[in-house]
N, C-alpha and C. Protein backbone atom coordinates (compact mmCIF):
# COMPACT_ATOMS: atom_id res chain seq x y z
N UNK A 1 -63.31 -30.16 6.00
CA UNK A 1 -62.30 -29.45 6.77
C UNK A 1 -60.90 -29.65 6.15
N UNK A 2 -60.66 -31.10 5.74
CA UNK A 2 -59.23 -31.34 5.01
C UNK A 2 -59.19 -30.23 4.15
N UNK A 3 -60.36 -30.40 3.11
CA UNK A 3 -60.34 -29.75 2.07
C UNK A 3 -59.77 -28.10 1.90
N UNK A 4 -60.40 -27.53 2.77
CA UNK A 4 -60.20 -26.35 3.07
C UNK A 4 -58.75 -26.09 3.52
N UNK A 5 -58.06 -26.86 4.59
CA UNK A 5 -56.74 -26.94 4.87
C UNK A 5 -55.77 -26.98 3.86
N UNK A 6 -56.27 -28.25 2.61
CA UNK A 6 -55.40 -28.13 1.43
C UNK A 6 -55.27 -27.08 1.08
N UNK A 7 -56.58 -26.21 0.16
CA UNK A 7 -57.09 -25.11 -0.62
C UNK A 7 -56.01 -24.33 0.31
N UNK A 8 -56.11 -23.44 1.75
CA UNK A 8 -55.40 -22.63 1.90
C UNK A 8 -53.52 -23.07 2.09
N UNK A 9 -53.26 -24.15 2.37
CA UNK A 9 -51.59 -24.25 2.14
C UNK A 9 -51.69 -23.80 0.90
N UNK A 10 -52.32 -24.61 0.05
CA UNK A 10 -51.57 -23.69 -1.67
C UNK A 10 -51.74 -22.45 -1.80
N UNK A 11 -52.90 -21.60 -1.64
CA UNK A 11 -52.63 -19.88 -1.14
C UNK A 11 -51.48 -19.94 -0.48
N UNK A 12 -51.23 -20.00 0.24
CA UNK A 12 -49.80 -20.18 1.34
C UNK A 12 -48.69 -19.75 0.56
N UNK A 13 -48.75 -21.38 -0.16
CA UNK A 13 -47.31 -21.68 -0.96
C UNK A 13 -47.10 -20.85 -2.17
N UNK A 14 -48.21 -20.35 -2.76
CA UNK A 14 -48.04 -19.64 -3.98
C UNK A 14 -47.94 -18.53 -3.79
N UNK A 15 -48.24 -17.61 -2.93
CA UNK A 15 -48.06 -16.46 -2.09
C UNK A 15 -46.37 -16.24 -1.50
N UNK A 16 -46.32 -17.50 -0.56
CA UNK A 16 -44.50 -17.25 -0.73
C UNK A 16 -43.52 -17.39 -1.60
N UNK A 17 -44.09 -17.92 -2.70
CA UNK A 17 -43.32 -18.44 -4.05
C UNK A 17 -43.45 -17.27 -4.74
N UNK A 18 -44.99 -16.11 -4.93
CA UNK A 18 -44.71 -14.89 -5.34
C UNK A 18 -43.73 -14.06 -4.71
N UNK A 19 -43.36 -14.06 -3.15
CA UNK A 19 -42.66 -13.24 -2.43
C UNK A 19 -41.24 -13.31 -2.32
N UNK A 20 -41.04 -14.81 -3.00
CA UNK A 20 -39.55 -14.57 -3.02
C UNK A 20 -39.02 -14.22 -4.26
N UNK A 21 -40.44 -14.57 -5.77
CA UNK A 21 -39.94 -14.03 -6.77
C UNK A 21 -39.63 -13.02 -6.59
N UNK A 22 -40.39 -11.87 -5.61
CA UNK A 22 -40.12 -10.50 -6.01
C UNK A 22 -38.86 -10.01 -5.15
N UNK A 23 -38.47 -10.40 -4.32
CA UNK A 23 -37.72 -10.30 -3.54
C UNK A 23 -35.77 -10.74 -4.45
N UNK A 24 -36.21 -11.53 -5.33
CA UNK A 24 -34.98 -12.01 -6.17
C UNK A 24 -34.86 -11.09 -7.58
N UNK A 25 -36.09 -10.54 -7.35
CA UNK A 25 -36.42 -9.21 -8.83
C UNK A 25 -35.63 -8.31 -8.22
N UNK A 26 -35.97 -7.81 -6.96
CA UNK A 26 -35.45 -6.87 -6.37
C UNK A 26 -34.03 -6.82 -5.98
N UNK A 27 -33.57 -8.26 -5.54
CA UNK A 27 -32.05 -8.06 -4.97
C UNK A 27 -31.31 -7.89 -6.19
N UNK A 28 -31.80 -8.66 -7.95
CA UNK A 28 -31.43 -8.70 -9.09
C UNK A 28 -31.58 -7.40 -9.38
N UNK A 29 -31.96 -6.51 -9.42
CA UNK A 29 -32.73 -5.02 -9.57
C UNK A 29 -31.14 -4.13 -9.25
N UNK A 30 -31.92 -4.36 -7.75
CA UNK A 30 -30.25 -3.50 -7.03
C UNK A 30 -29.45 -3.85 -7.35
N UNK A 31 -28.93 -4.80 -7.48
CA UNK A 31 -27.27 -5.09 -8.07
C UNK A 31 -27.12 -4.65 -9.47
N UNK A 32 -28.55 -4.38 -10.30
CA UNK A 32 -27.97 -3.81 -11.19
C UNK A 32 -27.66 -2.42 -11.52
N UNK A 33 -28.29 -1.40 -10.28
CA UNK A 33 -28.14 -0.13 -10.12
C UNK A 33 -26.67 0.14 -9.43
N UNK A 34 -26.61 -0.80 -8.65
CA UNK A 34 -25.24 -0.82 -7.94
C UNK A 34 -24.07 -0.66 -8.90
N UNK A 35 -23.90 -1.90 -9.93
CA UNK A 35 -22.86 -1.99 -11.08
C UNK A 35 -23.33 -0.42 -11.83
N UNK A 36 -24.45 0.06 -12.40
CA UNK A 36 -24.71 1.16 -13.14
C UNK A 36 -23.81 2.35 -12.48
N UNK A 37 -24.44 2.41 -11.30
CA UNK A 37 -23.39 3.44 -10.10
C UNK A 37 -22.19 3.17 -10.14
N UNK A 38 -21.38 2.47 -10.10
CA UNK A 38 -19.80 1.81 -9.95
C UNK A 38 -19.37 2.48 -11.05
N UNK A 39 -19.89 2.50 -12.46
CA UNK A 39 -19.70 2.69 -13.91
C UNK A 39 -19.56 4.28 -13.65
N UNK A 40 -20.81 4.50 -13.55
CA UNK A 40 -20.90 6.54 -13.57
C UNK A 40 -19.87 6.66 -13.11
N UNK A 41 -19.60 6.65 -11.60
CA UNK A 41 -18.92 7.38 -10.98
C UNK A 41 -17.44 7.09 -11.81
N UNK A 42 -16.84 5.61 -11.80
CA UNK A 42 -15.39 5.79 -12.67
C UNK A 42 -15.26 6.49 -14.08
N UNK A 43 -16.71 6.58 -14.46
CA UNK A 43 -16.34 7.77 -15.72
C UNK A 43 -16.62 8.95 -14.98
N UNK A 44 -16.40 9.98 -13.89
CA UNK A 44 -16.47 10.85 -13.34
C UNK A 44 -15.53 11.14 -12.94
N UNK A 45 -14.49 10.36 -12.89
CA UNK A 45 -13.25 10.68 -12.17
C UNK A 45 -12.57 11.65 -12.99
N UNK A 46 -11.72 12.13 -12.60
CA UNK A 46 -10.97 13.47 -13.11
C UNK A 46 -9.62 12.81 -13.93
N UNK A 47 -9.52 13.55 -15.19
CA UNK A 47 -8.39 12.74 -16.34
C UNK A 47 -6.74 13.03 -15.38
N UNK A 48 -6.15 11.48 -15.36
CA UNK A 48 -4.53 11.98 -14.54
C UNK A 48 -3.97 12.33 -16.06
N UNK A 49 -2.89 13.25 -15.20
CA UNK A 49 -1.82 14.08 -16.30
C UNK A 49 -0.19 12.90 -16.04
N UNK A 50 -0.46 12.34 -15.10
CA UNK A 50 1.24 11.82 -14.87
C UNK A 50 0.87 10.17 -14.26
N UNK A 51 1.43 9.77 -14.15
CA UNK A 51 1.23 8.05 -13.59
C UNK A 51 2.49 7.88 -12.91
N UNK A 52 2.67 7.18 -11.52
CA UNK A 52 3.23 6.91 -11.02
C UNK A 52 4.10 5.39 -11.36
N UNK A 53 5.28 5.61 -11.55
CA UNK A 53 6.32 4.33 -12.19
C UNK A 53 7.21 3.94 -11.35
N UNK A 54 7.28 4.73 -10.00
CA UNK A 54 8.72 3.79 -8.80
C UNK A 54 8.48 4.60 -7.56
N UNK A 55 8.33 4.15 -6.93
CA UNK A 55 8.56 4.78 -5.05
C UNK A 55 9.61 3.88 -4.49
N UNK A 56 10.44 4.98 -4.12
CA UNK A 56 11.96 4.57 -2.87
C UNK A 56 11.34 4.07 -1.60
N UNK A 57 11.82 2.90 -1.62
CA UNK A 57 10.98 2.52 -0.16
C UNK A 57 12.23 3.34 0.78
N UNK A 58 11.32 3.94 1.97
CA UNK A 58 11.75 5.10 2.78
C UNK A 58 11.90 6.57 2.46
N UNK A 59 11.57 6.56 0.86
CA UNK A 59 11.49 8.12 0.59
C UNK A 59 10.16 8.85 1.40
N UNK A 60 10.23 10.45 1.08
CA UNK A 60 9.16 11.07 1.21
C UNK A 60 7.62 10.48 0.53
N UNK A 61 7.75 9.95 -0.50
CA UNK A 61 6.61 9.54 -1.59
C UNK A 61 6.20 8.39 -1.25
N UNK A 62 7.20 7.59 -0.16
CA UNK A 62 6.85 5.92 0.45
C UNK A 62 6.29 6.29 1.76
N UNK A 63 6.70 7.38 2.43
CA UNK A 63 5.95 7.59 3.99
C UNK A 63 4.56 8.04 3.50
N UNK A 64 4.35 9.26 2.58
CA UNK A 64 3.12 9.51 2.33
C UNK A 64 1.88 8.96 2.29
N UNK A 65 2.16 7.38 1.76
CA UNK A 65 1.81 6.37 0.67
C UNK A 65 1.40 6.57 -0.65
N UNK A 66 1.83 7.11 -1.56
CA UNK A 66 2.23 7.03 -3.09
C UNK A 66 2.07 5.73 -3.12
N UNK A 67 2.08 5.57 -4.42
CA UNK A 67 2.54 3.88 -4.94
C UNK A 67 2.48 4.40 -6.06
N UNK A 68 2.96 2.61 -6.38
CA UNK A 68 3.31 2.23 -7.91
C UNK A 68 1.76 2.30 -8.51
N UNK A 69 2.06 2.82 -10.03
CA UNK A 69 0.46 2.75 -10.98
C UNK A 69 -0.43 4.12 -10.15
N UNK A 70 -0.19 4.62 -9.03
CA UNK A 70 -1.12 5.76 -9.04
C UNK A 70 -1.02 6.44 -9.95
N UNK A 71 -1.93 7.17 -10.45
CA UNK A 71 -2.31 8.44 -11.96
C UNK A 71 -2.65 9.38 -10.86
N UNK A 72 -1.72 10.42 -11.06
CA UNK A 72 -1.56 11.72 -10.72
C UNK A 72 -3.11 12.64 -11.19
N UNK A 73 -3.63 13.23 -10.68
CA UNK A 73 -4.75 14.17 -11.45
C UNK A 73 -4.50 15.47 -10.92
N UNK A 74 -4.18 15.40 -9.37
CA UNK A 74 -4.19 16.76 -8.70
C UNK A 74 -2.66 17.00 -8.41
N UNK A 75 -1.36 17.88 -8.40
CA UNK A 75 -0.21 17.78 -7.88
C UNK A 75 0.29 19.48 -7.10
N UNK A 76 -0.40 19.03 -5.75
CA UNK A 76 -0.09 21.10 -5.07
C UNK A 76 -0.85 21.65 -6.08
N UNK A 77 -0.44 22.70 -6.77
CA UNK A 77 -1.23 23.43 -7.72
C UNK A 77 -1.24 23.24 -9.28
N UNK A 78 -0.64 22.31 -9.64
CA UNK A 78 -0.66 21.40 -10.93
C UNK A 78 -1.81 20.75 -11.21
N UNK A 79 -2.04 20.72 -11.99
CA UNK A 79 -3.64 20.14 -12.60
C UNK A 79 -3.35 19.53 -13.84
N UNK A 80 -4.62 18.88 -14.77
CA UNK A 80 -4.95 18.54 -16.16
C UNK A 80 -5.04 19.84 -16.82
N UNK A 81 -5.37 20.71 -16.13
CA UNK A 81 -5.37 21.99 -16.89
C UNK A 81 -4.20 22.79 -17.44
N UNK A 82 -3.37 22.60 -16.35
CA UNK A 82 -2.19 23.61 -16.75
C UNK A 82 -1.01 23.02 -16.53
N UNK A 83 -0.91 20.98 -16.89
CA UNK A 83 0.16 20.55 -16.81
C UNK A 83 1.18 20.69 -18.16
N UNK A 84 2.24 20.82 -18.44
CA UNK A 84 2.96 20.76 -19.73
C UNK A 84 3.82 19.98 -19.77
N UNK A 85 4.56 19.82 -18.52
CA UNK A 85 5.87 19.01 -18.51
C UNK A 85 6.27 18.73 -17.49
N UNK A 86 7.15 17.69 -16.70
CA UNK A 86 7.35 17.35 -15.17
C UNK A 86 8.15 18.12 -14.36
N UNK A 87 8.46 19.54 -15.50
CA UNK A 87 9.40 20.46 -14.94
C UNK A 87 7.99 21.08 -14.22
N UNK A 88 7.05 21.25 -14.52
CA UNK A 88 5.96 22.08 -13.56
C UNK A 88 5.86 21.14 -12.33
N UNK A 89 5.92 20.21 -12.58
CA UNK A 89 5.50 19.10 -10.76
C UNK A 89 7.02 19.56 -10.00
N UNK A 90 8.09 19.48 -10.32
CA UNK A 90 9.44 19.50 -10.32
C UNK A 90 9.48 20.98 -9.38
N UNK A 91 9.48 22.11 -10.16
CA UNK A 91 8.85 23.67 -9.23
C UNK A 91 7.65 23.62 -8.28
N UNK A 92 7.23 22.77 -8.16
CA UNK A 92 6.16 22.50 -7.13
C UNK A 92 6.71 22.15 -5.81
N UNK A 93 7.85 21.32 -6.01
CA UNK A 93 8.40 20.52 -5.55
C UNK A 93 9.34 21.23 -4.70
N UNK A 94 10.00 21.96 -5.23
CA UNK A 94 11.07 22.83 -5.21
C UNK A 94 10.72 24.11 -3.94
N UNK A 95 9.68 24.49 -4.32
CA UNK A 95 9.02 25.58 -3.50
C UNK A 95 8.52 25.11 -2.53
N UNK A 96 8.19 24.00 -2.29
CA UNK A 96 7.14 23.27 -0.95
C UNK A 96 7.82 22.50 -0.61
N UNK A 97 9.70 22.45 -0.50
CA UNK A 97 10.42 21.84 0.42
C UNK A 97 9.79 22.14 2.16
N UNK A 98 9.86 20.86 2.45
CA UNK A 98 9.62 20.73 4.21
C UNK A 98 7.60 21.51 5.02
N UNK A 99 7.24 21.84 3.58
CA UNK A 99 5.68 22.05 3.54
C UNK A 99 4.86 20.80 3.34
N UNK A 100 3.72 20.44 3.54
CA UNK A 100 3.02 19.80 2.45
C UNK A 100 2.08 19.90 2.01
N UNK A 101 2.15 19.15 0.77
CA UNK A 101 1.50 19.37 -0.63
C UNK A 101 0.07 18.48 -0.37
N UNK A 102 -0.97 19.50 -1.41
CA UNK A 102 -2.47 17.93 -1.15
C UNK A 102 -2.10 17.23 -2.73
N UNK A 103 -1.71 16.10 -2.65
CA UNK A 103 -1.94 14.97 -4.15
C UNK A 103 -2.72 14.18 -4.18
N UNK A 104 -4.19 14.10 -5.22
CA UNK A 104 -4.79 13.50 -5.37
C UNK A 104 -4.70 12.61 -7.02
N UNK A 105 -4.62 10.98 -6.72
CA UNK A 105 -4.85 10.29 -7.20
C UNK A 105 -5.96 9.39 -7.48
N UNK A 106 -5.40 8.81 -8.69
CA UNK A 106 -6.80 8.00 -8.97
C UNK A 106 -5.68 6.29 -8.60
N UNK A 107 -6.33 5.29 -7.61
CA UNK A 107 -6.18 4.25 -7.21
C UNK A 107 -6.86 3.23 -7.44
N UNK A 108 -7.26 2.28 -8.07
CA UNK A 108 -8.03 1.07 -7.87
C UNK A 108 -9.27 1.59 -8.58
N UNK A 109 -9.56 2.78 -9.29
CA UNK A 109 -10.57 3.45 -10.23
C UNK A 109 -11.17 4.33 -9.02
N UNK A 110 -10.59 4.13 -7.89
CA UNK A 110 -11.04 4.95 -6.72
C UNK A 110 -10.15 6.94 -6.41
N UNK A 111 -10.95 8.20 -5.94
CA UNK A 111 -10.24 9.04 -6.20
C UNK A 111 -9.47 8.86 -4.89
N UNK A 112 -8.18 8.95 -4.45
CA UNK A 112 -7.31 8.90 -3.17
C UNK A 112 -6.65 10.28 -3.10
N UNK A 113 -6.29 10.99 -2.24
CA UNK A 113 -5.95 11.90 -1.37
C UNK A 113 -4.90 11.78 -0.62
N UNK A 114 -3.39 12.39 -0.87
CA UNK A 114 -2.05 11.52 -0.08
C UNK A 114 -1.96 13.10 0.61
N UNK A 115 -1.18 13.20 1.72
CA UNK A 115 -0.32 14.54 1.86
C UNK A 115 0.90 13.92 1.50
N UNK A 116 1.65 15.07 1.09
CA UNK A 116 3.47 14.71 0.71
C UNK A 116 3.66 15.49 1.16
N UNK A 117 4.77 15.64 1.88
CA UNK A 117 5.85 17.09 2.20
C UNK A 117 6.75 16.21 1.52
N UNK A 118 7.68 17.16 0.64
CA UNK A 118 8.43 17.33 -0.23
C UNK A 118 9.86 17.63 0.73
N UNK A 119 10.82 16.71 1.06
CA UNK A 119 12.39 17.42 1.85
C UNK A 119 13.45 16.35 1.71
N UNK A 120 14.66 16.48 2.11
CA UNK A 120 15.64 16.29 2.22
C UNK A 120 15.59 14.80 3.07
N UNK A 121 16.35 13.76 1.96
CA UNK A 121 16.27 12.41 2.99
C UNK A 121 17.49 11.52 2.40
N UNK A 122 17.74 10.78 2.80
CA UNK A 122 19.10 9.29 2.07
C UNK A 122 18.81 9.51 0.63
N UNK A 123 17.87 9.80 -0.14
CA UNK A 123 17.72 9.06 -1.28
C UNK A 123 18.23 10.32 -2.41
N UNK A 124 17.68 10.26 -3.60
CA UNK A 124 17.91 11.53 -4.55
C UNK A 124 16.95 12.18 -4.65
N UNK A 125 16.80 13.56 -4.44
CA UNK A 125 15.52 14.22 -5.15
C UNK A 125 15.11 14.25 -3.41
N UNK A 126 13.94 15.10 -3.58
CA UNK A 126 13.03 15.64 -2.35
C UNK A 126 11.71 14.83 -2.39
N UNK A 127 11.71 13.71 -3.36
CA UNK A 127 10.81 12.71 -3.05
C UNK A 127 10.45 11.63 -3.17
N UNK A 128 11.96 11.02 -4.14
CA UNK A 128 11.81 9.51 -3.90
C UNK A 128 11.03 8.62 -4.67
């Protein structure tokens, strides 16, 4: 009767010792699809045309939340496609006083989404 008691604990033990190998294959597994995924998607992100270098604390571009180091990709109707010069963000700007604009950035390798309305405040410029 001992005997038999031994014989099956070690089935037992070697059985849960297979189950957590696979279980540590697996959590090792996913984390590596996870990092693979993390990768794709930041090479998916859309190329910025402009990078963000100063926000007026209290401007239009500081209520929005802009920040410092955002990369511009999307600006109102400005793109990677048909950016040339900051005089095009600038007429964007100009025309969509007291409107607002959709700006999408790239943040933290993440894509972010601000509204701006573009207007008249303490500081210089319609956005600070």
């Amino acid at each position: 009767l001992q005997n038999d008691h031994k014989a099956l604990m070690k089935q037992v033990e070697e059985a849960l010792h297979q189950l957590h190998a696979r279980e540590k294959e697996k959590h090792a597994k996913d984390e590596a699809e996870a990092l693979a995924e993390a990768m794709s998607q930041s090479q998916n992100l859309p190329q910025a045309f402009a990078k963000v270098n100063a926000v007026t604390p209290g401007s239009p571009a500081s209520i929005s939340g802009l920040q410092v180091d955002d990369e511009i990709v999307e600006f109102g109707s400005v793109n990677v496609n048909n950016f040339q010069n900051l005089q095009n963000i600038a007429t964007v700007v100009q025309h969509s006083e007291g409107r607002p604009l959709s700006v999408t950035v790239i943040r933290s390798g993440k894509k972010v989404h601000v509204g701006l309305t573009p207007k008249r405040w303490a500081g210089k410029g319609l956005l600070g």
